[in-house]
C-alpha atoms as a PDB file:
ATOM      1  CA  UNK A   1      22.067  11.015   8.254  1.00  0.00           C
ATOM      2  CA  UNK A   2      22.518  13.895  10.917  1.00  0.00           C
ATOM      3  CA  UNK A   3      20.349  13.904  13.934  1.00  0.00           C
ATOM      4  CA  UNK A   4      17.383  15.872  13.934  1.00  0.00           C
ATOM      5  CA  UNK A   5      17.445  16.987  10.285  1.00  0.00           C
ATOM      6  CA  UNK A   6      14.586  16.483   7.237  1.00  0.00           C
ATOM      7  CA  UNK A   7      15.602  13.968   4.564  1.00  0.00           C
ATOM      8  CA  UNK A   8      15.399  15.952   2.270  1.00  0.00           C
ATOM      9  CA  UNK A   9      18.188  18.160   3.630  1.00  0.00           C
ATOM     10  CA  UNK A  10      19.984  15.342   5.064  1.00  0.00           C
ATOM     11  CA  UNK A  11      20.933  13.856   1.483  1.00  0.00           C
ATOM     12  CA  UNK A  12      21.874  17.129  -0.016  1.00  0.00           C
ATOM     13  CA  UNK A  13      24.167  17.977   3.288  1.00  0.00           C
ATOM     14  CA  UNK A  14      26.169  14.133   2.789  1.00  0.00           C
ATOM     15  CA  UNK A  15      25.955  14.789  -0.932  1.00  0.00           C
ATOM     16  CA  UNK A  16      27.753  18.488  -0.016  1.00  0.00           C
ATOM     17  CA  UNK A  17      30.091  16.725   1.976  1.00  0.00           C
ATOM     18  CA  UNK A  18      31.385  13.726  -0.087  1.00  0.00           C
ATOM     19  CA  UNK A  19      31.510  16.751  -3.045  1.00  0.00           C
ATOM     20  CA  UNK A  20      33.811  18.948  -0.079  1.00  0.00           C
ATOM     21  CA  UNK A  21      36.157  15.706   0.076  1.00  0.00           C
ATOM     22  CA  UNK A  22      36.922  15.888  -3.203  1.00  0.00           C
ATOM     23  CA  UNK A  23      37.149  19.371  -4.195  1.00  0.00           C
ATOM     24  CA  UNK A  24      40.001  19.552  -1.357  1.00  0.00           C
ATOM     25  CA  UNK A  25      42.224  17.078  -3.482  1.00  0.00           C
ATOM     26  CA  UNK A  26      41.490  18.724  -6.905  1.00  0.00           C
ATOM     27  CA  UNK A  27      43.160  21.744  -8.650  1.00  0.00           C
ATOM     28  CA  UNK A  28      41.013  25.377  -8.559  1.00  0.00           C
ATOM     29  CA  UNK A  29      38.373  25.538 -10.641  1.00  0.00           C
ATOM     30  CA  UNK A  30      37.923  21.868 -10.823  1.00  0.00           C
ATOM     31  CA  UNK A  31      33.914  21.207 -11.137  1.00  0.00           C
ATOM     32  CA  UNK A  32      32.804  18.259  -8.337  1.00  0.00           C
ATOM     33  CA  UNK A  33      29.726  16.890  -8.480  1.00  0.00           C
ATOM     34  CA  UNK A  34      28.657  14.259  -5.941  1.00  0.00           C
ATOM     35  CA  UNK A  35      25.441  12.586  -4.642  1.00  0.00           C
ATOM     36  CA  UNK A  36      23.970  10.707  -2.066  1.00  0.00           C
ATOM     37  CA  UNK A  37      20.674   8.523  -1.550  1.00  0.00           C
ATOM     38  CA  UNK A  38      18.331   7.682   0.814  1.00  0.00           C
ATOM     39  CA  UNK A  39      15.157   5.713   0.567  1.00  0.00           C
ATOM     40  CA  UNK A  40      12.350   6.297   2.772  1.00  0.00           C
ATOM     41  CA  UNK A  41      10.539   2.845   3.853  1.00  0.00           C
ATOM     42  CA  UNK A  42       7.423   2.355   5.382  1.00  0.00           C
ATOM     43  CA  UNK A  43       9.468   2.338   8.580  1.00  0.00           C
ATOM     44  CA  UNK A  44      11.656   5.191   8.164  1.00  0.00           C
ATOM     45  CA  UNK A  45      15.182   5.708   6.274  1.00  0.00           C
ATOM     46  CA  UNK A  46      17.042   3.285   4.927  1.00  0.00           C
ATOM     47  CA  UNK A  47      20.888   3.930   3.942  1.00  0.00           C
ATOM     48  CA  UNK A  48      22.810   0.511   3.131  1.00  0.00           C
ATOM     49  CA  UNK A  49      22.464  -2.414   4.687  1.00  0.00           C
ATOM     50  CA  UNK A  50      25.975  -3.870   5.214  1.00  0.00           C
ATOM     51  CA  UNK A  51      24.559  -7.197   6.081  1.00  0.00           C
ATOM     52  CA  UNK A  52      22.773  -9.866   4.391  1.00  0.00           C
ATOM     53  CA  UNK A  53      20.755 -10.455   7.293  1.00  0.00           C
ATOM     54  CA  UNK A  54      19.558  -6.137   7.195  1.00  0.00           C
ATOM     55  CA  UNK A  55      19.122  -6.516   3.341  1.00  0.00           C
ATOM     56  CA  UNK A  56      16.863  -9.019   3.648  1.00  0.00           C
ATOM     57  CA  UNK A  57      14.974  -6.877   6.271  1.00  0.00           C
ATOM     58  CA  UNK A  58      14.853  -4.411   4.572  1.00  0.00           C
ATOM     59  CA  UNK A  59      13.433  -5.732   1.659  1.00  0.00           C
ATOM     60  CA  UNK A  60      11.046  -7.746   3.099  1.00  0.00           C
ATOM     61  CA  UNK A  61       9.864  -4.007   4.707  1.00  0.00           C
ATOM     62  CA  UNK A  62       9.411  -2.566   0.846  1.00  0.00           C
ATOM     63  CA  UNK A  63       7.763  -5.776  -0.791  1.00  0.00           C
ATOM     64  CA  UNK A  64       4.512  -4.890  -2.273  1.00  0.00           C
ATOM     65  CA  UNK A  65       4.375  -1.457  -0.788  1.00  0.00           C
ATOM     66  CA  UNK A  66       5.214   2.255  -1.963  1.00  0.00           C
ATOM     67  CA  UNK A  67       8.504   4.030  -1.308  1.00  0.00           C
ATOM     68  CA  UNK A  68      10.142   7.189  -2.134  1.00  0.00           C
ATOM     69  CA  UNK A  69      13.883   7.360  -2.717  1.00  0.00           C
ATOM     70  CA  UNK A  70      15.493  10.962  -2.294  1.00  0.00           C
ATOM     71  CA  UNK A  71      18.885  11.871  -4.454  1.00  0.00           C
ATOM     72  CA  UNK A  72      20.555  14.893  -2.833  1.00  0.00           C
ATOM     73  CA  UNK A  73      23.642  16.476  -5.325  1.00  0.00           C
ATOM     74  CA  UNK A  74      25.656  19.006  -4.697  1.00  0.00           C
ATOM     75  CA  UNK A  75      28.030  20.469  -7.333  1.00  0.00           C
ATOM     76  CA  UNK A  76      30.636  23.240  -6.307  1.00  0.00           C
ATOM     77  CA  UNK A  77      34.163  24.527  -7.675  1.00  0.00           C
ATOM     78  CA  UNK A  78      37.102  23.330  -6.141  1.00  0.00           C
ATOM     79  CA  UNK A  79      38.888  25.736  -3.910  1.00  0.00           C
ATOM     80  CA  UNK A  80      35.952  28.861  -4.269  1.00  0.00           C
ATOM     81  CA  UNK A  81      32.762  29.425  -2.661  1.00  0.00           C
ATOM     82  CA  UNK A  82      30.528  28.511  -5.759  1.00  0.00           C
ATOM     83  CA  UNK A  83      28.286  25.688  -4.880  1.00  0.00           C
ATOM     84  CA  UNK A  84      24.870  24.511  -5.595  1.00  0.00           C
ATOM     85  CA  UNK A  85      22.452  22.123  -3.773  1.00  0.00           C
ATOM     86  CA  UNK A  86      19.259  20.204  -5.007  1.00  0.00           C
ATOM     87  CA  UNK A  87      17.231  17.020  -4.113  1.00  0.00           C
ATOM     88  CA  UNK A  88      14.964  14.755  -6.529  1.00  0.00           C
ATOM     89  CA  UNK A  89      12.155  12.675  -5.413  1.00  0.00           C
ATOM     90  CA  UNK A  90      10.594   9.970  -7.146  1.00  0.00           C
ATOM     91  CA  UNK A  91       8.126   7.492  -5.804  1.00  0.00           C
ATOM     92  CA  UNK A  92       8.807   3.325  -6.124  1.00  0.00           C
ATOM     93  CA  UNK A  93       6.196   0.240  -5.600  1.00  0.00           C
ATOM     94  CA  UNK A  94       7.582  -3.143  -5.351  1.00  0.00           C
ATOM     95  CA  UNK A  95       5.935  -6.145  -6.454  1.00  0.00           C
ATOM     96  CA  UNK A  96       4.824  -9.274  -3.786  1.00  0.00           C
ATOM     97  CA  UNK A  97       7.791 -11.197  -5.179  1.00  0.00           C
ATOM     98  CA  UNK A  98       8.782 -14.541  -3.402  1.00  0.00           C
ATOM     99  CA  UNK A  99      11.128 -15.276  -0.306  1.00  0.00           C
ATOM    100  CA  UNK A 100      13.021 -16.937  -3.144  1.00  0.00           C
ATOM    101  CA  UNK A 101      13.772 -14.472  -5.116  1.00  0.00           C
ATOM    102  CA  UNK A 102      14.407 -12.301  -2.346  1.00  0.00           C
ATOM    103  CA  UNK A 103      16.662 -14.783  -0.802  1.00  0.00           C
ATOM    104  CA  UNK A 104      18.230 -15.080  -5.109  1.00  0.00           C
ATOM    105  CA  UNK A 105      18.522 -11.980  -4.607  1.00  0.00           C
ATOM    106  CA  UNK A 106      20.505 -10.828  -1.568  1.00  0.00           C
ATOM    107  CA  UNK A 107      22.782 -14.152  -1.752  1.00  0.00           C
ATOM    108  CA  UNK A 108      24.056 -12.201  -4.807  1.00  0.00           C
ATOM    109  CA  UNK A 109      25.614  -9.152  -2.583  1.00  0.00           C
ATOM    110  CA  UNK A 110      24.306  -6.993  -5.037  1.00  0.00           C
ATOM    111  CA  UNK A 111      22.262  -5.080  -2.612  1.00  0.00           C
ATOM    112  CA  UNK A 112      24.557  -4.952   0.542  1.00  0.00           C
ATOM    113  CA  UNK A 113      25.829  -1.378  -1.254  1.00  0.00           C
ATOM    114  CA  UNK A 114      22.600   0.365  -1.819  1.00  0.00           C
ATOM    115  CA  UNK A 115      20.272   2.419  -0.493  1.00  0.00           C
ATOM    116  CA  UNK A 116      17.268   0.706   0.525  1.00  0.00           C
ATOM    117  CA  UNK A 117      19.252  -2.632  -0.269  1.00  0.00           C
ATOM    118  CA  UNK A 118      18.144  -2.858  -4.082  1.00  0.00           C
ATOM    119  CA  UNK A 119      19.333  -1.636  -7.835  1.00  0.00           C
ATOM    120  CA  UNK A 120      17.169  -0.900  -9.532  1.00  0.00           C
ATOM    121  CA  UNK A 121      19.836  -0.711 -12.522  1.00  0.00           C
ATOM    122  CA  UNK A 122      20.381  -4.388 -11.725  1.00  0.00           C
ATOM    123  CA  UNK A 123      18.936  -7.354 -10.230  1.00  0.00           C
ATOM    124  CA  UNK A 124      16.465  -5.499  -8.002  1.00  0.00           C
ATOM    125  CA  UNK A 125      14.581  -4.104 -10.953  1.00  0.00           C
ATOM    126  CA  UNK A 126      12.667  -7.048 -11.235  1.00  0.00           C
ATOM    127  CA  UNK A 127      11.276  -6.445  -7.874  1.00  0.00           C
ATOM    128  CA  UNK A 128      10.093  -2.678  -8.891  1.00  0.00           C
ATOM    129  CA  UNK A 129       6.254  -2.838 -10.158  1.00  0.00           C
ATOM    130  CA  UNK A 130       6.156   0.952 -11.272  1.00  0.00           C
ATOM    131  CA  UNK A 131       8.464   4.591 -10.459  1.00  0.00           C
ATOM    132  CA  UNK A 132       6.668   7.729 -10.022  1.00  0.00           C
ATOM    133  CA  UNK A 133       9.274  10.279 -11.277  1.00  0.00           C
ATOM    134  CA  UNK A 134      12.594  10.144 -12.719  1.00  0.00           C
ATOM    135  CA  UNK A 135      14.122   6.814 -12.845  1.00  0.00           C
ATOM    136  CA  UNK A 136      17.337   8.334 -12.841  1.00  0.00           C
ATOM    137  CA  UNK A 137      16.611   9.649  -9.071  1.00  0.00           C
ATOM    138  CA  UNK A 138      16.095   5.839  -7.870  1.00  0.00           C
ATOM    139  CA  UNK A 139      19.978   4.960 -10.097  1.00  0.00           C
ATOM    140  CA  UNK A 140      21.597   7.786  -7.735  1.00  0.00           C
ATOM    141  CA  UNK A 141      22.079  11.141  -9.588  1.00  0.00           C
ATOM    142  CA  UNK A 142      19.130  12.885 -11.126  1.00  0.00           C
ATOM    143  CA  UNK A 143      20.962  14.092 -14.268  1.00  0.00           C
ATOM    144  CA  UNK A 144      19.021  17.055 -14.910  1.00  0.00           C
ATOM    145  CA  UNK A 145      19.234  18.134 -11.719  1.00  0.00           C
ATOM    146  CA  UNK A 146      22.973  17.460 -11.673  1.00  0.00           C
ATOM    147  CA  UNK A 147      23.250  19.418 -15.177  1.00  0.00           C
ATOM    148  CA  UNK A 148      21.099  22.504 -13.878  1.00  0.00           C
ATOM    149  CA  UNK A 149      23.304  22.701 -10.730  1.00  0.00           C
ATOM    150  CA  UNK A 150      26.466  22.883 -12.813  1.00  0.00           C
ATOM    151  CA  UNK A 151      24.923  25.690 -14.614  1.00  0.00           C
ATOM    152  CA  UNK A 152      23.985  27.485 -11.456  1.00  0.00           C
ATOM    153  CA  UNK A 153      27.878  27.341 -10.564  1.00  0.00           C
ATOM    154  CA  UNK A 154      29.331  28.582 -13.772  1.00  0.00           C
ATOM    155  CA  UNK A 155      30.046  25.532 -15.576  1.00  0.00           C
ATOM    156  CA  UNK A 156      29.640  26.276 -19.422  1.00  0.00           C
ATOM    157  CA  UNK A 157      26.355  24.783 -20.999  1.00  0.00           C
ATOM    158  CA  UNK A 158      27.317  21.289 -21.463  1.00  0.00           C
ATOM    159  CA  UNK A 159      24.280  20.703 -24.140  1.00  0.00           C
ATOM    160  CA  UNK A 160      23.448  22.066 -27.482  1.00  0.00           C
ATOM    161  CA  UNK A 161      21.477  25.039 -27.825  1.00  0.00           C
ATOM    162  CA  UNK A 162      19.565  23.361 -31.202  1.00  0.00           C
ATOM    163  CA  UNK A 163      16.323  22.126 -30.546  1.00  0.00           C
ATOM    164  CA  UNK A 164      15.768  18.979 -28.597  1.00  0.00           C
ATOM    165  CA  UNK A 165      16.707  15.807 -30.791  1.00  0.00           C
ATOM    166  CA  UNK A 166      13.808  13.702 -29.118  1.00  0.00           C
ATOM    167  CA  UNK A 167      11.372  16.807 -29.705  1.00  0.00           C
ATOM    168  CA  UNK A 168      12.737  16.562 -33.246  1.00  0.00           C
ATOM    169  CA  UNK A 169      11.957  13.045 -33.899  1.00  0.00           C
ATOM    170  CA  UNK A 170       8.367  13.103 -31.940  1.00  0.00           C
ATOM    171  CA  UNK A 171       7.385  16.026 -34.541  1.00  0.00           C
ATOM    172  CA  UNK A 172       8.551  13.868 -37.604  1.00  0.00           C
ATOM    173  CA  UNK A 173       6.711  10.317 -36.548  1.00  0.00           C
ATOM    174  CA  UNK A 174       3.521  10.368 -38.662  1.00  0.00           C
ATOM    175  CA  UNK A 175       0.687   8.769 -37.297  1.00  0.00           C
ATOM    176  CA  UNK A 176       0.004   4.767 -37.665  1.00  0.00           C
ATOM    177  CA  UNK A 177      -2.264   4.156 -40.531  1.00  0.00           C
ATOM    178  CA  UNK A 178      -5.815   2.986 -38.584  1.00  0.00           C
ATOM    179  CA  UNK A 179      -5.880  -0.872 -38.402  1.00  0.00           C
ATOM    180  CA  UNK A 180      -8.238  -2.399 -41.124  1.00  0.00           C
ATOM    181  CA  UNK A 181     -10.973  -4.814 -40.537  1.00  0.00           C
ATOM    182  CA  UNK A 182     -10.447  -8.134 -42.045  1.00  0.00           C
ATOM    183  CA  UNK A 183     -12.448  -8.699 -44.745  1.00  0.00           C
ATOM    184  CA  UNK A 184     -14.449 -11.824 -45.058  1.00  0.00           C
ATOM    185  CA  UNK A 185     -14.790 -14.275 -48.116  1.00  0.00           C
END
């Protein structure tokens, strides 16, 4: 993360520049959407760990306490000057899980490549006890975000302007008939 700069900004600004890295190698007009994230511990950031030995540091640091993981993603047009920016938030608590699994866990290198040194996609979902905000922000790309930022740039709508399918079905569930009391004979 650059010296001296918020979070929040910080993830959008390696988000912006991953996206830049990109764009360069792709024809004009080509839409480039990357992301980057960052999970706040108790202790400060916490990018990747790289090592075994700083995953399981790391980890031991978020067991049984709160986090928040920040997903910066910026989406531009290749070769012009439209680009957008945004960050999502959501808030994670881990469970008091064992030095076991944690040590399961890490021996697996699953976590040596994530932020905060845990999927929550794979394996280290069984250490999250609850998410506070989109789930999606905590995989790495906050698809709604990502979606309203390609708007914002000139992409064309990428979803149906018909009413929303999961609004649909909510409206046509009919309530569960009220549980009966067993008789007695």
């Amino acid at each position: 993360m650059p010296d001296g700069v918020c979070a929040d900004l910080a993830v959008q600004l390696v988000a912006r520049q991953k996206a830049v890295a990109v764009a360069s190698t792709m024809p004009p007009g080509t839409f480039v959407i990357a992301a980057d994230t960052v999970v706040i511990g108790p202790n400060g950031p916490l990018g990747k760990p790289g090592t075994r030995e700083r995953a399981r540091e790391m980890l031991t640091d978020l067991r049984g306490k709160r986090h928040t993981v920040l997903t910066g993603v910026c989406v531009l047009r290749a070769q012009s000057e439209d680009e957008a920016l945004g960050v999502s938030r959501s808030a994670v608590r881990m469970h008091q899980f064992s030095d076991e699994d944690l040590d399961t866990y890490v021996a697996s290198g699953e976590p040596l490549d994530r932020a905060g040194a845990y999927a929550i996609q794979g394996g280290g979902g069984d250490f999250v006890e609850a998410v506070a905000g989109r789930v999606d922000t905590v995989v790495g790309l906050d698809v709604g975000l990502a979606l309203r930022l390609l708007g914002e740039v000139g992409f064309p709508d990428p979803l149906p302007k018909t009413t929303d399918v999961s609004l649909m079905a909510s409206r046509q569930r009919r309530s569960p008939a009220p549980l009966r009391t067993p008789t007695r004979v």
